[in-house]
PDB file of N, CA and C in Angstrom:
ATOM      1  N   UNK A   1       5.033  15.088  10.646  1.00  0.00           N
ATOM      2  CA  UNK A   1       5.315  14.162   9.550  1.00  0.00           C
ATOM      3  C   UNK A   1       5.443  12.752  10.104  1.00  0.00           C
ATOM      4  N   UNK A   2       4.880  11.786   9.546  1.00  0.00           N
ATOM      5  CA  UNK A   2       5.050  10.218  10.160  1.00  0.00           C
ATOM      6  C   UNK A   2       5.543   9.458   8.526  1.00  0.00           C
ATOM      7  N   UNK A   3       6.498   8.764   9.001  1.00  0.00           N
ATOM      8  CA  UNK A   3       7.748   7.724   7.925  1.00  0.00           C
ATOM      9  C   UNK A   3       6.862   6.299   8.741  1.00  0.00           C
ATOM     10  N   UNK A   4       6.219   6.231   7.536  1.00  0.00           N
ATOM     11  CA  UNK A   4       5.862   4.290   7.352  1.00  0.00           C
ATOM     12  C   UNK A   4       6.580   3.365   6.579  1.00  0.00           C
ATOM     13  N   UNK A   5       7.305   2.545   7.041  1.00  0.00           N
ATOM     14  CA  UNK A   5       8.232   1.242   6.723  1.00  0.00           C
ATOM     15  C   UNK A   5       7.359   0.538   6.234  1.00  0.00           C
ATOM     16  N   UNK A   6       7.711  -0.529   5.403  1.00  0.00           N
ATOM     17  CA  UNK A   6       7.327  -1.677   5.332  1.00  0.00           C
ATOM     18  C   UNK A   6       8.252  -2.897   3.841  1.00  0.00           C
ATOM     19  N   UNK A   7       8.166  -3.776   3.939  1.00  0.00           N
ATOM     20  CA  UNK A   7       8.724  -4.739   3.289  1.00  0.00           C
ATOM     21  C   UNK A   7      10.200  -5.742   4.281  1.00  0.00           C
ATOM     22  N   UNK A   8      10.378  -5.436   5.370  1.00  0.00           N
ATOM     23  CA  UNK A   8      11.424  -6.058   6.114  1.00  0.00           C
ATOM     24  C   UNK A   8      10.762  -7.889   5.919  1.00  0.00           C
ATOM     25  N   UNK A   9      12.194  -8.496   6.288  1.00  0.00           N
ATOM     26  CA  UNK A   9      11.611  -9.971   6.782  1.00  0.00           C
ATOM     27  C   UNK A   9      12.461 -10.212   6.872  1.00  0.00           C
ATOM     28  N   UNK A  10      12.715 -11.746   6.730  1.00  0.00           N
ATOM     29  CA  UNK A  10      13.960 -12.800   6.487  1.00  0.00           C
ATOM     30  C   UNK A  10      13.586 -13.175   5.104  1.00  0.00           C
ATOM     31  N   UNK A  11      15.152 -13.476   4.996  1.00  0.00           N
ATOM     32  CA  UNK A  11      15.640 -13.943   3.241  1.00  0.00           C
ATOM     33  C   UNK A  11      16.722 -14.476   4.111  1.00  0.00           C
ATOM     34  N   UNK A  12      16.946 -15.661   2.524  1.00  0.00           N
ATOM     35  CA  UNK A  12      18.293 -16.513   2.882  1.00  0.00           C
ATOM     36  C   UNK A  12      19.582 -15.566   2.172  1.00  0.00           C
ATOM     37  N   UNK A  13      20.966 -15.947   2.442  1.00  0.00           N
ATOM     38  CA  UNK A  13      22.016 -14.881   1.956  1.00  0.00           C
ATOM     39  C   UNK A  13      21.751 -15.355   0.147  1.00  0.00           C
ATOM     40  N   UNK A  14      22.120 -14.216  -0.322  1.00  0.00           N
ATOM     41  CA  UNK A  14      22.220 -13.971  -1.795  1.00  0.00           C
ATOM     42  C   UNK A  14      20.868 -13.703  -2.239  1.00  0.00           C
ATOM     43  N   UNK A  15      19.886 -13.362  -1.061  1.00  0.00           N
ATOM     44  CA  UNK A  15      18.280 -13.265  -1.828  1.00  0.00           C
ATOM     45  C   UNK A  15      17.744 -11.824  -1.827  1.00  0.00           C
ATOM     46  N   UNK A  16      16.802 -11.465  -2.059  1.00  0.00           N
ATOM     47  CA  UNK A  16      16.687  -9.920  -2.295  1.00  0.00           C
ATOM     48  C   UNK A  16      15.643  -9.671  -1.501  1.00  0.00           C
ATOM     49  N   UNK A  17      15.373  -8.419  -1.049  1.00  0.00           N
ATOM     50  CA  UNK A  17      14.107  -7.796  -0.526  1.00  0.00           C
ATOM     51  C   UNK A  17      13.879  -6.018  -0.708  1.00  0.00           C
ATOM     52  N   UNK A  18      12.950  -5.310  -0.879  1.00  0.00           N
ATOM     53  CA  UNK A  18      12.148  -4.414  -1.423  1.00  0.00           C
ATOM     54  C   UNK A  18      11.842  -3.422  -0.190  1.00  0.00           C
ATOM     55  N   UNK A  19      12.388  -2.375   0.515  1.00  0.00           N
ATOM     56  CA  UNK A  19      12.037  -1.963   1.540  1.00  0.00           C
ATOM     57  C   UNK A  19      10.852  -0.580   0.926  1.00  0.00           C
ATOM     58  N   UNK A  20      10.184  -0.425   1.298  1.00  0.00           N
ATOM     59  CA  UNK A  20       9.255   1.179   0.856  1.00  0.00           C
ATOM     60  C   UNK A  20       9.082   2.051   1.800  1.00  0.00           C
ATOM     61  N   UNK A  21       8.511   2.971   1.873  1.00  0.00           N
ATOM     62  CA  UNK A  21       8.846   4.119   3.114  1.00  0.00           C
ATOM     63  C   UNK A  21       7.879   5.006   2.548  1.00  0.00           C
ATOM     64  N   UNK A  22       6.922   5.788   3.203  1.00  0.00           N
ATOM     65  CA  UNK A  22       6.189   6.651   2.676  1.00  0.00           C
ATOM     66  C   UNK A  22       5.563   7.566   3.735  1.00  0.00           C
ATOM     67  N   UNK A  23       5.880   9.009   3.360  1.00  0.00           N
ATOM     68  CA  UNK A  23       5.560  10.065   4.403  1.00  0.00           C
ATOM     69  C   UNK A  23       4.449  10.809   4.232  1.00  0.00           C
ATOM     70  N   UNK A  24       3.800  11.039   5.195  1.00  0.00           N
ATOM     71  CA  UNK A  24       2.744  11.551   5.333  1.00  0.00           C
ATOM     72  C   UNK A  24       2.552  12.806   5.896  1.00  0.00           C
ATOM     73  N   UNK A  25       1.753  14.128   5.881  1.00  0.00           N
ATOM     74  CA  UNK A  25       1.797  14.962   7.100  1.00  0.00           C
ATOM     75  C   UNK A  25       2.376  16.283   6.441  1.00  0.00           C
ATOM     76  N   UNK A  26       2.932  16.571   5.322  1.00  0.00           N
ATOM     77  CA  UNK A  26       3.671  17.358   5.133  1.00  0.00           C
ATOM     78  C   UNK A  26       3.076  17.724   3.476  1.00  0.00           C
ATOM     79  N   UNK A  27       2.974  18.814   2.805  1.00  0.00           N
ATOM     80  CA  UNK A  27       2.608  19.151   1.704  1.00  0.00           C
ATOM     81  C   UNK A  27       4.251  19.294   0.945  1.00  0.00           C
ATOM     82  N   UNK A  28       4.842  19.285   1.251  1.00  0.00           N
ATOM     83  CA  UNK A  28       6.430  19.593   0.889  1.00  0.00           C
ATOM     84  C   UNK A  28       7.284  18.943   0.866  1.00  0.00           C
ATOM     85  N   UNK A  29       8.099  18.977  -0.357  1.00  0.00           N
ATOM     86  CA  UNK A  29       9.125  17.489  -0.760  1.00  0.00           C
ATOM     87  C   UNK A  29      10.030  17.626   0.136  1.00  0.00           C
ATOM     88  N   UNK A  30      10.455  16.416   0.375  1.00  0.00           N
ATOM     89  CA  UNK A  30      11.544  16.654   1.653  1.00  0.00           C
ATOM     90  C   UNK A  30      13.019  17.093   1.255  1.00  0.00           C
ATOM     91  N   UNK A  31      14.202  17.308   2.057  1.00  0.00           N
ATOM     92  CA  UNK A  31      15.105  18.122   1.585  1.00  0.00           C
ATOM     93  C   UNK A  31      16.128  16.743   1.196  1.00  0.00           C
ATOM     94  N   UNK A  32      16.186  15.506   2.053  1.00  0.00           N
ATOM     95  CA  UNK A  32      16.338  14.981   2.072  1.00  0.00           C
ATOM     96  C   UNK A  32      15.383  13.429   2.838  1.00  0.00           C
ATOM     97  N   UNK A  33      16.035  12.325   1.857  1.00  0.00           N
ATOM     98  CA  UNK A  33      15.495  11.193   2.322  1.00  0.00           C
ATOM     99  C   UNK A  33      16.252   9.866   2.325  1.00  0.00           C
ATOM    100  N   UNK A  34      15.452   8.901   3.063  1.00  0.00           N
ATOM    101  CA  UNK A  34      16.439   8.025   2.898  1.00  0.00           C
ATOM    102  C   UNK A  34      16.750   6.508   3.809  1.00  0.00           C
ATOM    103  N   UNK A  35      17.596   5.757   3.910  1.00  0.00           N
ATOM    104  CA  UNK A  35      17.246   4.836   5.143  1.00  0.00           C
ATOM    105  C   UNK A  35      18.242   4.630   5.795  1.00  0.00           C
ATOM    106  N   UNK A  36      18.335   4.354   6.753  1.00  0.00           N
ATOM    107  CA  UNK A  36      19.544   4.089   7.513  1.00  0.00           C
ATOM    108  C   UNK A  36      19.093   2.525   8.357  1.00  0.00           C
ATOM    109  N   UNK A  37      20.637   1.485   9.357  1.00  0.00           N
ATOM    110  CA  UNK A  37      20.115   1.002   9.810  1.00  0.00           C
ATOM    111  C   UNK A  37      21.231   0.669  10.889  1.00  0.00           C
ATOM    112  N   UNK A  38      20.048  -0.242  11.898  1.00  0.00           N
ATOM    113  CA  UNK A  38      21.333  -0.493  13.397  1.00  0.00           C
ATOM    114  C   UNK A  38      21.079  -1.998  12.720  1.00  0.00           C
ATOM    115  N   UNK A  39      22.630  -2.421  13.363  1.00  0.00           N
ATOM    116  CA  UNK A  39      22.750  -4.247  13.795  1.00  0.00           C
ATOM    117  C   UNK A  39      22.715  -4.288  15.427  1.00  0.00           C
ATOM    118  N   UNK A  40      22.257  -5.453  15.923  1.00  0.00           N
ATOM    119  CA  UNK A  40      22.658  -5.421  16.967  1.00  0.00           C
ATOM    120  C   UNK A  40      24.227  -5.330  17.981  1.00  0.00           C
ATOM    121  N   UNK A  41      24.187  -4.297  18.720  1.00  0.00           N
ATOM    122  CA  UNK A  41      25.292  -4.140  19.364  1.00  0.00           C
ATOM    123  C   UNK A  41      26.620  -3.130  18.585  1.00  0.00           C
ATOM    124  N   UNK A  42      25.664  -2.375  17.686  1.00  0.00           N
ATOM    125  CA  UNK A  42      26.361  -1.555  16.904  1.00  0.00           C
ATOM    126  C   UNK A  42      25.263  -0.119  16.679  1.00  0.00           C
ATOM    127  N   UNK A  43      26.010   0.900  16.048  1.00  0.00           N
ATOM    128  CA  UNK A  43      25.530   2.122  16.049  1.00  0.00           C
ATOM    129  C   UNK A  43      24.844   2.205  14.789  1.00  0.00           C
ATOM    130  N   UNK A  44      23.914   3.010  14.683  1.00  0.00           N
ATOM    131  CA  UNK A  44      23.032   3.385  13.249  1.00  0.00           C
ATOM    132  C   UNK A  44      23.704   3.844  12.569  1.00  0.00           C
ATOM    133  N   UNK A  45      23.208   3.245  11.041  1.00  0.00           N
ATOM    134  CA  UNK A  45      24.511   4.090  10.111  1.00  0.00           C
ATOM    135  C   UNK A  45      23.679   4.088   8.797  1.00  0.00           C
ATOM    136  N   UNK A  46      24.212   5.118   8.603  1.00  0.00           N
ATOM    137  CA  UNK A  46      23.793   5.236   6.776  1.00  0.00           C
ATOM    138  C   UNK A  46      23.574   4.321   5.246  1.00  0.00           C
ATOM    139  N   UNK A  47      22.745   3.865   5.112  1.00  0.00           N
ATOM    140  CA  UNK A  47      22.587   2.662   4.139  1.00  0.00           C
ATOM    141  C   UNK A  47      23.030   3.687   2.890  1.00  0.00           C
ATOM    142  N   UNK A  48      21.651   4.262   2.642  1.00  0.00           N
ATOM    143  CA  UNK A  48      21.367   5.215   1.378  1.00  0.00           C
ATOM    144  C   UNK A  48      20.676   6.494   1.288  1.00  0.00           C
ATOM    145  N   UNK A  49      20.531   7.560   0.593  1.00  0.00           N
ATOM    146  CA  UNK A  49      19.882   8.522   0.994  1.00  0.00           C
ATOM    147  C   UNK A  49      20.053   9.389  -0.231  1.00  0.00           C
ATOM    148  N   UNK A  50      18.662  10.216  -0.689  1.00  0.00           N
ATOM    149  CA  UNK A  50      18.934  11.491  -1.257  1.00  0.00           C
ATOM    150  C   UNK A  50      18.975  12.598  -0.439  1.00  0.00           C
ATOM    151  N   UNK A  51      19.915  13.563  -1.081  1.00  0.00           N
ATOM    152  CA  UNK A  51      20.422  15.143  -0.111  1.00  0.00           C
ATOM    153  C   UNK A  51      19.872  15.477  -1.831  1.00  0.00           C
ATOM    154  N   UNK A  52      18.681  16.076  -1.889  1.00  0.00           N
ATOM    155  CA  UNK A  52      18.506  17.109  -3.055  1.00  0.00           C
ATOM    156  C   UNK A  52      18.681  16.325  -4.309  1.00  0.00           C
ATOM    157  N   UNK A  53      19.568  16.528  -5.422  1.00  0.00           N
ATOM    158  CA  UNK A  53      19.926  15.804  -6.626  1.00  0.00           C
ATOM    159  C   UNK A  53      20.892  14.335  -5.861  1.00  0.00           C
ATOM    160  N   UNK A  54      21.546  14.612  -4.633  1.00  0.00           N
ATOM    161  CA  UNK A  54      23.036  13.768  -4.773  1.00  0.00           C
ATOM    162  C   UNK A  54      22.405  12.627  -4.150  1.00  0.00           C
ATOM    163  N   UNK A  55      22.873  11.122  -4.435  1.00  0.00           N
ATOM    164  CA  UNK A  55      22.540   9.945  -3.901  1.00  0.00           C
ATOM    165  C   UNK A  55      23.823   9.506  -3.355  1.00  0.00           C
ATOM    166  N   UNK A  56      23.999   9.142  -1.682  1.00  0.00           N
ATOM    167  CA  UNK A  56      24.794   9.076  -1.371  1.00  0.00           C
ATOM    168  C   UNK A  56      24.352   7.285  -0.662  1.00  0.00           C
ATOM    169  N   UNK A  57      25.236   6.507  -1.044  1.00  0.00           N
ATOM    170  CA  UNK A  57      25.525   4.731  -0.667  1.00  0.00           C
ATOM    171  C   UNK A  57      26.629   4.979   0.399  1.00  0.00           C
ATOM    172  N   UNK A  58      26.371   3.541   1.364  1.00  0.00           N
ATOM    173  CA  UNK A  58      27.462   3.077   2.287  1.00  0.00           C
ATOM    174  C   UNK A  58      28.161   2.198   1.240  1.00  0.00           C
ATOM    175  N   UNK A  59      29.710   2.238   1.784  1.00  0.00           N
ATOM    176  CA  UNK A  59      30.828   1.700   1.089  1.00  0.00           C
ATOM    177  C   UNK A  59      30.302  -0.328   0.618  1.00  0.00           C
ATOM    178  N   UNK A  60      29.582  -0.553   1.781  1.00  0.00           N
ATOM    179  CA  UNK A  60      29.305  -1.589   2.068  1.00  0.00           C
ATOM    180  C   UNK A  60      28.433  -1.986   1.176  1.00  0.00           C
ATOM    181  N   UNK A  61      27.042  -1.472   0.673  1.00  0.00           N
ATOM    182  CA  UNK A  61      26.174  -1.804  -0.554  1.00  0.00           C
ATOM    183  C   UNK A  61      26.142  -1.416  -1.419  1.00  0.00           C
ATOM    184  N   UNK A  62      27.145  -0.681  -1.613  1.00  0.00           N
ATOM    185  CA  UNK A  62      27.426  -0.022  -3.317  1.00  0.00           C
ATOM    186  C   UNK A  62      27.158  -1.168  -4.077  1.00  0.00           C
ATOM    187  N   UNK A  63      26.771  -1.312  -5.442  1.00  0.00           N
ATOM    188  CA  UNK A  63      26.242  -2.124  -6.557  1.00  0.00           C
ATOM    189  C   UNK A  63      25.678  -3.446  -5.915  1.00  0.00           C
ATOM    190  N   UNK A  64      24.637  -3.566  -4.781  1.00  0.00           N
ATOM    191  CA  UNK A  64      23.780  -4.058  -4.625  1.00  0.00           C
ATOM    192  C   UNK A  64      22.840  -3.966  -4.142  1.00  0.00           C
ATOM    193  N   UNK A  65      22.454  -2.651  -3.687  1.00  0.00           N
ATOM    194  CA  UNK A  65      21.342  -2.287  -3.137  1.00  0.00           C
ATOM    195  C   UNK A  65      21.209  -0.778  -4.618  1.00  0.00           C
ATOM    196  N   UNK A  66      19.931  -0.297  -4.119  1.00  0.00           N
ATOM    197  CA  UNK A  66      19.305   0.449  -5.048  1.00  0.00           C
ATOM    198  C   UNK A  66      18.498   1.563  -5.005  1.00  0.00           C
ATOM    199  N   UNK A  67      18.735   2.691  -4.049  1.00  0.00           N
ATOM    200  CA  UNK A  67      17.844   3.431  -3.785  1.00  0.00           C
ATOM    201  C   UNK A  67      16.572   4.269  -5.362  1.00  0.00           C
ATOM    202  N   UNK A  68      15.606   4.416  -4.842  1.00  0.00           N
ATOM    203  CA  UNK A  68      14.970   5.088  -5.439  1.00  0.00           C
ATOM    204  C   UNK A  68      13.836   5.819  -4.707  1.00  0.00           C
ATOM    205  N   UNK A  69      12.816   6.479  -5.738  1.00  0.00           N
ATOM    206  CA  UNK A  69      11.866   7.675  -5.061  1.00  0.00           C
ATOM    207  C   UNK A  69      10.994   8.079  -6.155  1.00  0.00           C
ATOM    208  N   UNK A  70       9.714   8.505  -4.821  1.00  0.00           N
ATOM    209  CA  UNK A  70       8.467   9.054  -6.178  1.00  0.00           C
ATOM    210  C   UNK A  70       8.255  10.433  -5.081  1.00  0.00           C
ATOM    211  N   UNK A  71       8.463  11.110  -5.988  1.00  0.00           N
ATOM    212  CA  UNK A  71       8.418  12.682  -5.766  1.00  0.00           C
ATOM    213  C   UNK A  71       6.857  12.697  -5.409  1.00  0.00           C
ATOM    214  N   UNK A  72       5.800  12.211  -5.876  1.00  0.00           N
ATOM    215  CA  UNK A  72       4.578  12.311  -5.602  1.00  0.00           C
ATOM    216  C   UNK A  72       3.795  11.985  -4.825  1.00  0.00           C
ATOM    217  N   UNK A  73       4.402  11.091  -4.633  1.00  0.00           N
ATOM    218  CA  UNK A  73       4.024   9.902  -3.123  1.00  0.00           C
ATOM    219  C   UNK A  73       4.684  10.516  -1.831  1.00  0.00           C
ATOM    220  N   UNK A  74       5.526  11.020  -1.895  1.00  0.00           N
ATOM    221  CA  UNK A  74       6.577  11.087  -0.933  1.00  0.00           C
ATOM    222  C   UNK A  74       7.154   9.858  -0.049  1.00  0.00           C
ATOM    223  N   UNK A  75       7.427   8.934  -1.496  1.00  0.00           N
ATOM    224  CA  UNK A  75       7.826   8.134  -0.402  1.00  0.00           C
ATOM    225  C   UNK A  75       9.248   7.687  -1.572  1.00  0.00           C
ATOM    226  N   UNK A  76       9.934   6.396  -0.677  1.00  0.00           N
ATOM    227  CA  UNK A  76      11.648   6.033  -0.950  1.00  0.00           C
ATOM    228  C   UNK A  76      11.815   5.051  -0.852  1.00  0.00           C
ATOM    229  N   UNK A  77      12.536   4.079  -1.697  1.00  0.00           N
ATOM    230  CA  UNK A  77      12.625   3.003  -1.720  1.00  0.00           C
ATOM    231  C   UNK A  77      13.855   2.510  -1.744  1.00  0.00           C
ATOM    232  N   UNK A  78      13.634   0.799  -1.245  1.00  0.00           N
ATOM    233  CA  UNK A  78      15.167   0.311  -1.223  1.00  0.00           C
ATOM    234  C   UNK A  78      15.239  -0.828  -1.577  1.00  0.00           C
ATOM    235  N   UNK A  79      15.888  -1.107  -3.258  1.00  0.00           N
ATOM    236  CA  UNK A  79      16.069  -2.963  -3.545  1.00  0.00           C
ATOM    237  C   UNK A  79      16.932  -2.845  -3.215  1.00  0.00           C
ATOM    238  N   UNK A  80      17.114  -4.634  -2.125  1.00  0.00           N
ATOM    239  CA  UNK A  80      18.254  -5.213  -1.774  1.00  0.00           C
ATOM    240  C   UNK A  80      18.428  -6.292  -2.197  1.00  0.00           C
ATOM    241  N   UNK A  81      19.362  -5.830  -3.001  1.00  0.00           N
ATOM    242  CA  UNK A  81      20.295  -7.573  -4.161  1.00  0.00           C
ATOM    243  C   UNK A  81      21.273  -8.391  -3.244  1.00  0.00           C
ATOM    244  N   UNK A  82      21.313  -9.632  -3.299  1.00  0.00           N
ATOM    245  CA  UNK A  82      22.674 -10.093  -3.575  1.00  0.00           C
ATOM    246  C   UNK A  82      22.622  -9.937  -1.296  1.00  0.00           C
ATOM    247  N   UNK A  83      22.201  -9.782  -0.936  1.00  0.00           N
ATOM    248  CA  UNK A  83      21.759  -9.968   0.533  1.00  0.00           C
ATOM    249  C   UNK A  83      22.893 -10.570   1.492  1.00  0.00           C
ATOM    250  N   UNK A  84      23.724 -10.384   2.240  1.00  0.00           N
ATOM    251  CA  UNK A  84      24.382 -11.022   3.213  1.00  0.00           C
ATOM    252  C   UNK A  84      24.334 -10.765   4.584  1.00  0.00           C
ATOM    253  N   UNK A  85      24.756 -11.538   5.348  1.00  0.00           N
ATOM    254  CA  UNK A  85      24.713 -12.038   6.856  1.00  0.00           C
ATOM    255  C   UNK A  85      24.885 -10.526   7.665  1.00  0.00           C
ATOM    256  N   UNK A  86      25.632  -9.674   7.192  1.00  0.00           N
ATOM    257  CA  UNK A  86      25.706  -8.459   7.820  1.00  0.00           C
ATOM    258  C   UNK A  86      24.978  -7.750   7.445  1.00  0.00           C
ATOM    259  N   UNK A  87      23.949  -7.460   6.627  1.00  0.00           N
ATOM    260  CA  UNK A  87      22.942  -6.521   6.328  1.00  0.00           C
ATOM    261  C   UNK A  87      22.156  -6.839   7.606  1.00  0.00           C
ATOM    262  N   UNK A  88      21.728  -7.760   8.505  1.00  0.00           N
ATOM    263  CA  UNK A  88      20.637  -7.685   8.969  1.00  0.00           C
ATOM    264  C   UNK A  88      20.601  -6.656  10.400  1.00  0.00           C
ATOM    265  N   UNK A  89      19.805  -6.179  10.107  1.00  0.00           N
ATOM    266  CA  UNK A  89      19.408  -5.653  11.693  1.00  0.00           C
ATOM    267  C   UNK A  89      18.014  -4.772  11.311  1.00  0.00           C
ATOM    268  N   UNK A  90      17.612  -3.423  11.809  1.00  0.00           N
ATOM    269  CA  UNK A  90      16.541  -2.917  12.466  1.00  0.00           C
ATOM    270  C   UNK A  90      16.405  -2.144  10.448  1.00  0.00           C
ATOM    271  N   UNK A  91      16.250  -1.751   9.848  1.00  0.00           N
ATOM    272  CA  UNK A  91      16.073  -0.309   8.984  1.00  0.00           C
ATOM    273  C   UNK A  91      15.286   0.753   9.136  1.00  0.00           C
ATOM    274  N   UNK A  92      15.633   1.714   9.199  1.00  0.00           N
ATOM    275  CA  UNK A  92      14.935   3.168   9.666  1.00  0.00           C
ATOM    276  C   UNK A  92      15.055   3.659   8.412  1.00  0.00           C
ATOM    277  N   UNK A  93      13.831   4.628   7.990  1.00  0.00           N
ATOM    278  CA  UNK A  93      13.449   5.364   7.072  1.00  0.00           C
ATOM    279  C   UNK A  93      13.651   7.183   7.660  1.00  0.00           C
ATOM    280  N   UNK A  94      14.400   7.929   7.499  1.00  0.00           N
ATOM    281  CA  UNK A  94      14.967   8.897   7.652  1.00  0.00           C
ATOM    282  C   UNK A  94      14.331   9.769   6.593  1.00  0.00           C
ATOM    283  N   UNK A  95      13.731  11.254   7.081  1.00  0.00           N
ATOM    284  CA  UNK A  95      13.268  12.212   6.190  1.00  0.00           C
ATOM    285  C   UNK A  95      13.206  13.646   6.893  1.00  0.00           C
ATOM    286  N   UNK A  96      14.302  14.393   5.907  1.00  0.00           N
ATOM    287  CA  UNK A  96      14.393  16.017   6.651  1.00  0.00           C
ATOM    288  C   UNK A  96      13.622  16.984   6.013  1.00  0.00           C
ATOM    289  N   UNK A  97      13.221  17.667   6.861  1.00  0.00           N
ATOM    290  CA  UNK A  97      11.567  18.651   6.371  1.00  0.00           C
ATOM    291  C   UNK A  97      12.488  20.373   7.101  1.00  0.00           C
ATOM    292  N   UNK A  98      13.181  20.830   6.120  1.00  0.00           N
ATOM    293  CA  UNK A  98      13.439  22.062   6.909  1.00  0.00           C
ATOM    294  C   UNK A  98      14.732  21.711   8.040  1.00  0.00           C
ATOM    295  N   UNK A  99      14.559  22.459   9.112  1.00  0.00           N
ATOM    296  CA  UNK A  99      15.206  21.724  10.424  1.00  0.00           C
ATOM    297  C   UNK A  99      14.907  20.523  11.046  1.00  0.00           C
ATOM    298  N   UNK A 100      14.142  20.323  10.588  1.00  0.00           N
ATOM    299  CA  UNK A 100      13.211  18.764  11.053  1.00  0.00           C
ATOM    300  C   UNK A 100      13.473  17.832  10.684  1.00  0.00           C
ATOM    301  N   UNK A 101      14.313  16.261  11.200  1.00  0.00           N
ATOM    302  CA  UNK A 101      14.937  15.443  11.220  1.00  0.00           C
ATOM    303  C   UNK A 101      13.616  14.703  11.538  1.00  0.00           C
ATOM    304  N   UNK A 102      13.024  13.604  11.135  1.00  0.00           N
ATOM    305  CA  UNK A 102      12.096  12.279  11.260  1.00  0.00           C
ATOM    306  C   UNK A 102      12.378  10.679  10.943  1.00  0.00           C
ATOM    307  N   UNK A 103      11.917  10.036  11.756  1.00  0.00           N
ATOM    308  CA  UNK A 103      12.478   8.563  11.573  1.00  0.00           C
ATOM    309  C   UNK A 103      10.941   7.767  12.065  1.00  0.00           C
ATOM    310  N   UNK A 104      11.032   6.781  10.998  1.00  0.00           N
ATOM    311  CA  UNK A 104      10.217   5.881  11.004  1.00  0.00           C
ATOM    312  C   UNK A 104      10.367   4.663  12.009  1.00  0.00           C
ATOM    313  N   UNK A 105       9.518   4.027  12.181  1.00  0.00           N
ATOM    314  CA  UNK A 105       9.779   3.422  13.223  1.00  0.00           C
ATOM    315  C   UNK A 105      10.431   1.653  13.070  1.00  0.00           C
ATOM    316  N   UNK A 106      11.069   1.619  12.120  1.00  0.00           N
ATOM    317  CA  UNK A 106      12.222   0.966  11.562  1.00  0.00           C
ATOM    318  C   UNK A 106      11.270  -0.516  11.150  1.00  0.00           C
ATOM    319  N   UNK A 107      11.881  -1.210  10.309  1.00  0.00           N
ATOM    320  CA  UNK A 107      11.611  -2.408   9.920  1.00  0.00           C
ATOM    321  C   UNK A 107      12.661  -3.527   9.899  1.00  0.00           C
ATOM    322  N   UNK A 108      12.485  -4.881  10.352  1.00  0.00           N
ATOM    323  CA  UNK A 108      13.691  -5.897  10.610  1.00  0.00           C
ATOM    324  C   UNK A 108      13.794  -6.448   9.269  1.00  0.00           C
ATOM    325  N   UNK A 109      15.455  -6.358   8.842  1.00  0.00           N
ATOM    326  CA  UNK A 109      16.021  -7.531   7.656  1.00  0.00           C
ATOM    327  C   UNK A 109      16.514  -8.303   8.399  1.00  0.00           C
ATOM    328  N   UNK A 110      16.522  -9.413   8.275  1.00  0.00           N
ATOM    329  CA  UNK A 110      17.133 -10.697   8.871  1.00  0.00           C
ATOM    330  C   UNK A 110      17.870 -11.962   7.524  1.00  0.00           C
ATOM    331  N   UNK A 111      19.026 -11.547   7.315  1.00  0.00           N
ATOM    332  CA  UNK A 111      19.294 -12.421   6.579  1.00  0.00           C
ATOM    333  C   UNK A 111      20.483 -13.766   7.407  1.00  0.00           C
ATOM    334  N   UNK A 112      19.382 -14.791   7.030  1.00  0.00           N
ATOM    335  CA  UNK A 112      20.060 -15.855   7.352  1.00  0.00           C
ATOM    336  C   UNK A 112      19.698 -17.206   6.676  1.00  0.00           C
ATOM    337  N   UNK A 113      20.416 -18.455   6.782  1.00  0.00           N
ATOM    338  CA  UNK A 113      20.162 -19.665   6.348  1.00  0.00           C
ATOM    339  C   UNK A 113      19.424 -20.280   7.099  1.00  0.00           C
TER     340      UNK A 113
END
């Protein structure tokens, strides 16, 4: 299975950006999906993600970010509202197939002035 990123950049704080993610390789919906991300000099962590029906948010982007998904595409998406100085670092696109854990090969948010 290969997880393709795309939509990262720079935005100024309070501006938005559109992350997409789309998997390939696999005839079968995944069990879970989703994105996660590192800052520099810190550990990877959980943005957003579906486990099955449940959508699970970090404490941190609750009511401004936005996960969504097309069952058909196999792919996952991420609006980011309302944008600040600590969102930025690497984003990884995360997708479990069975026992099989996969990560994309991440895309940079950079929010700054």
């Amino acid at each position: 299975v290969q997880l393709v990123e795309s939509g990262g950049g720079l935005v100024q704080p309070g501006g938005s950006l559109k992350l997409s993610c789309a998997a390939s390789g696999s005839a079968f919906t995944p069990d879970a999906m989703g994105w996660y991300r590192q800052a520099p000099g810190k550990e990877r962590e959980l943005v957003a993600r579906y486990a099955g029906a449940i959508i699970d948010y970090a404490d941190s982007v609750k009511g401004r970010f936005t996960i969504s998904r097309d069952y058909a595409k196999q792919a996952v998406y991420l609006q980011m509202n309302s944008l600040k100085p600590d969102d930025t670092g690497v984003y990884y696109c995360h997708a479990i197939y069975g026992p099989t854990k996969y990560w994309g090969q991440g895309t940079q948010v950079t929010v700054s002035s």
